[in-house]
PDB file of N, CA and C in Angstrom:
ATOM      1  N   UNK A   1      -8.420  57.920  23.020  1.00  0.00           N
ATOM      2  CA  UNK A   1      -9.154  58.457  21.885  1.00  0.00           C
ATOM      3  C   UNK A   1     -10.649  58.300  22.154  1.00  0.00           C
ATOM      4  N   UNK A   2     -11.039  59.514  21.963  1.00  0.00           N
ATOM      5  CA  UNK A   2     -12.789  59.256  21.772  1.00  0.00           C
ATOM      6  C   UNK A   2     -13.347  58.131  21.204  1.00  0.00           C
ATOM      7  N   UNK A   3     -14.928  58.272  21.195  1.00  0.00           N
ATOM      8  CA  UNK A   3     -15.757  57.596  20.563  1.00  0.00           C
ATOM      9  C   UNK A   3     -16.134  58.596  19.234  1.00  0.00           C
ATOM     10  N   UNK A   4     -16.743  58.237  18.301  1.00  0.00           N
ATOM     11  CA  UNK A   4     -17.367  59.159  17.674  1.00  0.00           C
ATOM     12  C   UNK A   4     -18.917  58.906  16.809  1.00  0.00           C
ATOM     13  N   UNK A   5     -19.212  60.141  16.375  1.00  0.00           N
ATOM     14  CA  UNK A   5     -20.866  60.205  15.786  1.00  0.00           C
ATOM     15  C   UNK A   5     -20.791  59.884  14.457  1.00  0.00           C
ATOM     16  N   UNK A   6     -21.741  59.193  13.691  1.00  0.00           N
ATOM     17  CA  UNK A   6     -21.483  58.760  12.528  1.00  0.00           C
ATOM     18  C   UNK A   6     -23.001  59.303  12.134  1.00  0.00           C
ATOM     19  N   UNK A   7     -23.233  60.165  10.781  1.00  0.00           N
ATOM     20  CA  UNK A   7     -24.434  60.215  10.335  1.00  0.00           C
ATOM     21  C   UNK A   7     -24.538  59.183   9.457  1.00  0.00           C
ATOM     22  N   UNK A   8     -25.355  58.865   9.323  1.00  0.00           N
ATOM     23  CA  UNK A   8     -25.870  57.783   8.196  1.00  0.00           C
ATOM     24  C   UNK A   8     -26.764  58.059   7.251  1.00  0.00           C
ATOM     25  N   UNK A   9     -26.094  59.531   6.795  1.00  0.00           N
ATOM     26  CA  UNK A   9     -27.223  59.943   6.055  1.00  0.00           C
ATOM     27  C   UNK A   9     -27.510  59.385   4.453  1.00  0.00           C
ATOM     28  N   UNK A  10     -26.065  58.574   4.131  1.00  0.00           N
ATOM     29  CA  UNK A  10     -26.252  58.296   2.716  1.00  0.00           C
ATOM     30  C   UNK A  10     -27.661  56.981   2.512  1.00  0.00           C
ATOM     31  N   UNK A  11     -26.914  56.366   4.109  1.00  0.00           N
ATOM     32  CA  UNK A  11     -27.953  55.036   3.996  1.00  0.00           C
ATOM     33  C   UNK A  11     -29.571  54.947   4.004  1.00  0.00           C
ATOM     34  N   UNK A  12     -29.840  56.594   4.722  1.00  0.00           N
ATOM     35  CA  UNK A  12     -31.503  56.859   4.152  1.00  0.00           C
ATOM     36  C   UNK A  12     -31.772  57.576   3.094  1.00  0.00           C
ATOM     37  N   UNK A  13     -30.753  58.205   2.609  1.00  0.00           N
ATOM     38  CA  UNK A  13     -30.750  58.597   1.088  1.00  0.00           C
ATOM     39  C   UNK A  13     -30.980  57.646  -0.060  1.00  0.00           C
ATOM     40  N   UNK A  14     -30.258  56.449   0.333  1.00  0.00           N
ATOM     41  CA  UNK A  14     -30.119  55.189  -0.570  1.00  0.00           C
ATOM     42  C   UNK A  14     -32.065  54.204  -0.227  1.00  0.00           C
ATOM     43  N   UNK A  15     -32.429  54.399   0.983  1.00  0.00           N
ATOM     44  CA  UNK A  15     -33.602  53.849   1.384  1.00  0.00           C
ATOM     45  C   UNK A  15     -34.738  54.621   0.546  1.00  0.00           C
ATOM     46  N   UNK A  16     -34.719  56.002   0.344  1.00  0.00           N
ATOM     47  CA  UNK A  16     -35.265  57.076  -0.177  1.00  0.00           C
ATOM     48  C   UNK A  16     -35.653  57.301  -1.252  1.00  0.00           C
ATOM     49  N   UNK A  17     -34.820  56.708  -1.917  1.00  0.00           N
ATOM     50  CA  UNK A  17     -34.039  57.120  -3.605  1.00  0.00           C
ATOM     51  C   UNK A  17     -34.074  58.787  -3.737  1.00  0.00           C
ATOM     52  N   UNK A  18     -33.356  59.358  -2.567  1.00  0.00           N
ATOM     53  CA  UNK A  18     -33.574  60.921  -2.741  1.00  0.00           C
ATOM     54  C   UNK A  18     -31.989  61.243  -3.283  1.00  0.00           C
ATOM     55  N   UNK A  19     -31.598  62.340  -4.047  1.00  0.00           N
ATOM     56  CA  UNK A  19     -30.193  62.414  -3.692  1.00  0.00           C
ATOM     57  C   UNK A  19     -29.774  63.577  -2.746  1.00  0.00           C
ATOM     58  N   UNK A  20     -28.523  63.812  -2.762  1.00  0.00           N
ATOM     59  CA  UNK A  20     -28.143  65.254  -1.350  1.00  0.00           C
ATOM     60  C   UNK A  20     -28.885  66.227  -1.708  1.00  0.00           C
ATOM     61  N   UNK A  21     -28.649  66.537  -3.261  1.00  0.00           N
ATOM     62  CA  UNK A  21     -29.040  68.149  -3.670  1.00  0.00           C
ATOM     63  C   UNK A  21     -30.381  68.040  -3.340  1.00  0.00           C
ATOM     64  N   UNK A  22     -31.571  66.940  -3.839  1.00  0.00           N
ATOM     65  CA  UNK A  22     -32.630  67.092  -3.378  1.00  0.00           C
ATOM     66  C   UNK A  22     -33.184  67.323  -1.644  1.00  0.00           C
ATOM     67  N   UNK A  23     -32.320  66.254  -0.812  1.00  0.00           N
ATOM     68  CA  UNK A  23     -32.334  66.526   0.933  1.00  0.00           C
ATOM     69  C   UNK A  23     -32.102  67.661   1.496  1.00  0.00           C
ATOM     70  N   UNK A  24     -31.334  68.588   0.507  1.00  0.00           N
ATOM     71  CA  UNK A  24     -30.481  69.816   1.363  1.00  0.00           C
ATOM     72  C   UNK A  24     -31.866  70.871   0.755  1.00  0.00           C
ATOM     73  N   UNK A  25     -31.919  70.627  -0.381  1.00  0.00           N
ATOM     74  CA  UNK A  25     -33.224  71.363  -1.319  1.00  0.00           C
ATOM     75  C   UNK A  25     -34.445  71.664   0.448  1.00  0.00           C
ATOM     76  N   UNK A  26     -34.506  69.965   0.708  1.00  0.00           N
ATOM     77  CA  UNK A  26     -36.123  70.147   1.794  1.00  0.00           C
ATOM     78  C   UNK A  26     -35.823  70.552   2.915  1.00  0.00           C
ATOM     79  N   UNK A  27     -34.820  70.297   3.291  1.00  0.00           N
ATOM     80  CA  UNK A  27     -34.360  70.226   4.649  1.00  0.00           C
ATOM     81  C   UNK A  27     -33.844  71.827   5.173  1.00  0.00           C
ATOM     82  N   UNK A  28     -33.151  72.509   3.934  1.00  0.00           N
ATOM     83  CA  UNK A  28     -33.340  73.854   4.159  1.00  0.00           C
ATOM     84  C   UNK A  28     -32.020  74.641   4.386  1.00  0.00           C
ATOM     85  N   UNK A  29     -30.778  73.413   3.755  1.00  0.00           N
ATOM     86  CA  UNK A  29     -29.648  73.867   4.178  1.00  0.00           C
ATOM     87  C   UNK A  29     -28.932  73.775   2.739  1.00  0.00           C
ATOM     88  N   UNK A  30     -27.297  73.864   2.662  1.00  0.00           N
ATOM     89  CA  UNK A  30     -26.669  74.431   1.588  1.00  0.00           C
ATOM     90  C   UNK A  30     -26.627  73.084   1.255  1.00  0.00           C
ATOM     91  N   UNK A  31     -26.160  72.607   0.063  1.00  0.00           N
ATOM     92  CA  UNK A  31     -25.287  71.480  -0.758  1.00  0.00           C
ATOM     93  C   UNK A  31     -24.090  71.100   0.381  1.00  0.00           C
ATOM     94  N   UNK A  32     -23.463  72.518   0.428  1.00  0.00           N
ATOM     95  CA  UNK A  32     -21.972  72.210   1.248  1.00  0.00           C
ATOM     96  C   UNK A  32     -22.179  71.444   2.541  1.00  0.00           C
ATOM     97  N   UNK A  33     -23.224  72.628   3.035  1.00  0.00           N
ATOM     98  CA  UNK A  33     -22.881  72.056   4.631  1.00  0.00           C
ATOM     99  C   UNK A  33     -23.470  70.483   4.562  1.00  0.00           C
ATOM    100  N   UNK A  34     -24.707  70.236   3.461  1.00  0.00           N
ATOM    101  CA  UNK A  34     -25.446  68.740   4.037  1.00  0.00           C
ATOM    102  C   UNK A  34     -23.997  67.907   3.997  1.00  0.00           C
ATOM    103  N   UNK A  35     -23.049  68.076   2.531  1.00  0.00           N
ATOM    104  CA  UNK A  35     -21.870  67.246   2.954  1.00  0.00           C
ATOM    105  C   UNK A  35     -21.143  67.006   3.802  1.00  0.00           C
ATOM    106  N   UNK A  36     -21.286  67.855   4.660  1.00  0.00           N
ATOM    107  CA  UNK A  36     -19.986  68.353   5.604  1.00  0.00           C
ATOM    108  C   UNK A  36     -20.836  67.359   6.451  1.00  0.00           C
ATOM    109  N   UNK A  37     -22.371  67.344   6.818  1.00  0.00           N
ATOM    110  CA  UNK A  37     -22.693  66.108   7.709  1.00  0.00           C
ATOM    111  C   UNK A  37     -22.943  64.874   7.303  1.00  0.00           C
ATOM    112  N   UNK A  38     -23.035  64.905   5.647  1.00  0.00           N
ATOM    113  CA  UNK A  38     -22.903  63.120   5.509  1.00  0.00           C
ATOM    114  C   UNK A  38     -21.149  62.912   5.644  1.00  0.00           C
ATOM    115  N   UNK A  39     -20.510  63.413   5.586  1.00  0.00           N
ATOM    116  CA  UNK A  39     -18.744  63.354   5.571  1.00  0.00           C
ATOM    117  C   UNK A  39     -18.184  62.811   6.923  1.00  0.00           C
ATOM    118  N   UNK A  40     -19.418  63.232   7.748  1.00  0.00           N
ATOM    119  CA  UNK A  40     -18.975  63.159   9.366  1.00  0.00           C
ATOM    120  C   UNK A  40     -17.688  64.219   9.621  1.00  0.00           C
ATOM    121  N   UNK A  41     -17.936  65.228   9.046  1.00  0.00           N
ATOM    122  CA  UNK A  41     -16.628  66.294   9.261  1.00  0.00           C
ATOM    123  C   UNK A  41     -17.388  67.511  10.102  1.00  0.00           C
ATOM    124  N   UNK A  42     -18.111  67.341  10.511  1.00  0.00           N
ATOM    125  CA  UNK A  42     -19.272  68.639  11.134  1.00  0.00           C
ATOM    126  C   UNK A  42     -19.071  68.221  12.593  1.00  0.00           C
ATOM    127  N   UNK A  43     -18.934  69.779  13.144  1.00  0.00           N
ATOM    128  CA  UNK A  43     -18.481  69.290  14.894  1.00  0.00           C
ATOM    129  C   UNK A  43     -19.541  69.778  15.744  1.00  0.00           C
ATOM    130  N   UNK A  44     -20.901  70.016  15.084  1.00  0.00           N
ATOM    131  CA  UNK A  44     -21.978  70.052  15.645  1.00  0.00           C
ATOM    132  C   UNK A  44     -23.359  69.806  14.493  1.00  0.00           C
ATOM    133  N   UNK A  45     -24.327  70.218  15.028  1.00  0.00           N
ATOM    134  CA  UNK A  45     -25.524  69.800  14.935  1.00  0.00           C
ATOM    135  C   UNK A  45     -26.723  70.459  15.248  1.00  0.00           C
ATOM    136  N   UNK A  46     -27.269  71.412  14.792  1.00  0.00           N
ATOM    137  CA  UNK A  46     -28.698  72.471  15.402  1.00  0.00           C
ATOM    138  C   UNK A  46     -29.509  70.891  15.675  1.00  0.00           C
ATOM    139  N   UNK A  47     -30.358  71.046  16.557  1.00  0.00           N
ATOM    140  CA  UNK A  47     -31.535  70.082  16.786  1.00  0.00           C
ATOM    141  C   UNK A  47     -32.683  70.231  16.139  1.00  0.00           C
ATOM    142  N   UNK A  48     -32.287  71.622  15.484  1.00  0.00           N
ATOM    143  CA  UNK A  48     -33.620  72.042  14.212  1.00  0.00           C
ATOM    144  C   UNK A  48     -33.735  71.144  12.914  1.00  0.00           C
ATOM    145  N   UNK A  49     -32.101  71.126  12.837  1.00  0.00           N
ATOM    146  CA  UNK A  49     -31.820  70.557  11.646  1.00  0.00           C
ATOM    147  C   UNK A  49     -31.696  69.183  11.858  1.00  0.00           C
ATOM    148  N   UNK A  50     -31.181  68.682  12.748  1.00  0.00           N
ATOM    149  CA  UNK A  50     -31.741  66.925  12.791  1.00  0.00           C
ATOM    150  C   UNK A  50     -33.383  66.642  12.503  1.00  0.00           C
ATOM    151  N   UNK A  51     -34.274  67.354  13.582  1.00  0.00           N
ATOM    152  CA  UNK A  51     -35.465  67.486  13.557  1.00  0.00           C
ATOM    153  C   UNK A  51     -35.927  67.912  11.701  1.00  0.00           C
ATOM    154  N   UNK A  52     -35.317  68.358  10.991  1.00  0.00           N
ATOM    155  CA  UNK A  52     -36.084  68.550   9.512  1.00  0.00           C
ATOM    156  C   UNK A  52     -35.413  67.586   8.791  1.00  0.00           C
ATOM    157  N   UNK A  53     -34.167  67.022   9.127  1.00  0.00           N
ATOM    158  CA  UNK A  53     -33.907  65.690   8.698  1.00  0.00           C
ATOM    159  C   UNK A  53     -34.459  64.723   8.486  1.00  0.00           C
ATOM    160  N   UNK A  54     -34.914  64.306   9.974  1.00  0.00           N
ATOM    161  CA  UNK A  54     -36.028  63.532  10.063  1.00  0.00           C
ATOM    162  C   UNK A  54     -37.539  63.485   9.782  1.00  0.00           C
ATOM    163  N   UNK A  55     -37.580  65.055   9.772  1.00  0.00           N
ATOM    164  CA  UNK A  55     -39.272  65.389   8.390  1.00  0.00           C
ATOM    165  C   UNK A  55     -39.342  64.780   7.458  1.00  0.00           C
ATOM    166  N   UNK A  56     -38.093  65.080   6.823  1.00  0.00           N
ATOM    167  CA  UNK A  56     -38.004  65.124   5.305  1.00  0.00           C
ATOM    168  C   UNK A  56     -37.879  63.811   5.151  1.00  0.00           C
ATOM    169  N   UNK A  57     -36.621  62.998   5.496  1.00  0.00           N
ATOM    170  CA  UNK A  57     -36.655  61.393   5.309  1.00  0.00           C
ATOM    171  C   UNK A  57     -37.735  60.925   6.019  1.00  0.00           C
ATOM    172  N   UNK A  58     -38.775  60.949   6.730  1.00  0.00           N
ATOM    173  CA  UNK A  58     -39.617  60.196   7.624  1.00  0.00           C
ATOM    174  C   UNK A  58     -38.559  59.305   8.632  1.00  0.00           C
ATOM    175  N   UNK A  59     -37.474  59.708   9.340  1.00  0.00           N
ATOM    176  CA  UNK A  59     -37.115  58.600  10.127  1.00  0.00           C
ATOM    177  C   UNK A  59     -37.019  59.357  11.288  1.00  0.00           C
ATOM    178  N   UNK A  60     -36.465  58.581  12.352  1.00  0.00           N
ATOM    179  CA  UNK A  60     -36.238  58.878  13.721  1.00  0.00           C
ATOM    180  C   UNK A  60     -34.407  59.130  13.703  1.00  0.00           C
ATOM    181  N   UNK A  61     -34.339  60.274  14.638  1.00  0.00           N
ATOM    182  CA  UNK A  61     -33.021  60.594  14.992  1.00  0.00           C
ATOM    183  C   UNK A  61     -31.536  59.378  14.982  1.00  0.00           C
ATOM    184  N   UNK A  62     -32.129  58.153  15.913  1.00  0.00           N
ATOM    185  CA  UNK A  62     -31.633  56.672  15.651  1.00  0.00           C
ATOM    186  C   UNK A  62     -31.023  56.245  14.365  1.00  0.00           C
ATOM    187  N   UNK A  63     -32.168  56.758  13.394  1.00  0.00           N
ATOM    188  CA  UNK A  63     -31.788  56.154  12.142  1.00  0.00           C
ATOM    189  C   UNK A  63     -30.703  56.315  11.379  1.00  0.00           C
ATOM    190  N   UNK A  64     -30.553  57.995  11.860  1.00  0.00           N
ATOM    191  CA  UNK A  64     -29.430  58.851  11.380  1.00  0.00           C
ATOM    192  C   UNK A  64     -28.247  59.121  11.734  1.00  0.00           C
ATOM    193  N   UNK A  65     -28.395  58.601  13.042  1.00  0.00           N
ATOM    194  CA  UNK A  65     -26.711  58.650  14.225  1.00  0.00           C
ATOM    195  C   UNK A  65     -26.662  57.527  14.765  1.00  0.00           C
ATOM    196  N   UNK A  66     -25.135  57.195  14.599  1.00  0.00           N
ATOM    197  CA  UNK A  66     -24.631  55.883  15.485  1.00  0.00           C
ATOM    198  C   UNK A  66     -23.820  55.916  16.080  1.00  0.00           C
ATOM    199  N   UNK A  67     -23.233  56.059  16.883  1.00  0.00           N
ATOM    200  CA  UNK A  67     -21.950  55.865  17.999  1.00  0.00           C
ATOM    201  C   UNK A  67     -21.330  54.636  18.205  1.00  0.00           C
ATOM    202  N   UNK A  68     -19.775  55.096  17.378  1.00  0.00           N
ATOM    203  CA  UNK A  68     -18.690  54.320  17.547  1.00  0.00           C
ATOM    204  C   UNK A  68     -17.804  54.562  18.263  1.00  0.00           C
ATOM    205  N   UNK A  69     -17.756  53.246  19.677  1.00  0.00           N
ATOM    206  CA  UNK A  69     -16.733  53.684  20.290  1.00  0.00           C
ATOM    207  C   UNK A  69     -15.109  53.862  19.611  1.00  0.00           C
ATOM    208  N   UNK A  70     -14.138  54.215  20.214  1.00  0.00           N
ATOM    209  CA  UNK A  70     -12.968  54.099  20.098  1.00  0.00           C
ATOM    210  C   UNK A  70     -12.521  52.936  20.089  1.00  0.00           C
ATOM    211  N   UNK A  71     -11.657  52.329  19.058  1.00  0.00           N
ATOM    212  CA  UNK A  71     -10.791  51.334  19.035  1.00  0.00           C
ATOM    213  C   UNK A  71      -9.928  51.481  20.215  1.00  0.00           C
ATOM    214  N   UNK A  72      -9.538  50.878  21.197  1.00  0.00           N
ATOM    215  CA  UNK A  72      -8.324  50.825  22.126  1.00  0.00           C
ATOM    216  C   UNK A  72      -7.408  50.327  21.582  1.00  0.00           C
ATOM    217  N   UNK A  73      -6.100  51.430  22.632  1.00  0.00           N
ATOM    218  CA  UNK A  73      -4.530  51.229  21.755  1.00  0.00           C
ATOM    219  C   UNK A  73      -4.502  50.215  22.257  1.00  0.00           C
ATOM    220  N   UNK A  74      -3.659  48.894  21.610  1.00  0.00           N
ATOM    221  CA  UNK A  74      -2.962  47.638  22.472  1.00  0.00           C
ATOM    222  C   UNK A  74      -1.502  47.877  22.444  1.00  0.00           C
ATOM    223  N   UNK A  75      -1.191  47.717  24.171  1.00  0.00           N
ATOM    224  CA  UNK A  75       0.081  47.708  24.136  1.00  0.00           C
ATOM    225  C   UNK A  75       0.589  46.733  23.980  1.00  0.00           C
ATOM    226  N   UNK A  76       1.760  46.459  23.739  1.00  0.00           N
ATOM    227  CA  UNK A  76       2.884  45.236  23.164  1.00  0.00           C
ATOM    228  C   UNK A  76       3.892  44.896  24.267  1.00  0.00           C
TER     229      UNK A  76
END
């Protein structure tokens, strides 16, 4: 099993005191889709839109993505 990408977008939302509707408002995208990337259900990413992410919250790309490896199966 993979590793996977985690946005962390609620946790600079919560740093912010912004809510989604307002982030998606600046950032330039729908209600739906911003969920679909705080959900971690989105199987990509424009670099435009990370890049106005990070306008809008003032943070760095880092702030917003984390990589979790895969748990390994244990065999028995």
């Amino acid at each position: 099993m993979d590793g996977e990408i985690i946005f962390n977008i609620d946790v600079m939302l919560a740093k912010r005191k912004m809510s989604l509707t307002e982030l998606s408002e600046k950032v330039g995208i729908t209600i739906t889709n911003m969920s679909i990337l705080k959900t971690g259900k989105a199987k990509a990413v424009k670099v435009s839109t990370l890049a106005r992410l990070c306008e809008v919250l003032e943070c760095q790309p880092g702030d917003l993505l984390e990589y979790r490896p895969a748990k390994e199966e244990q065999n028995f």
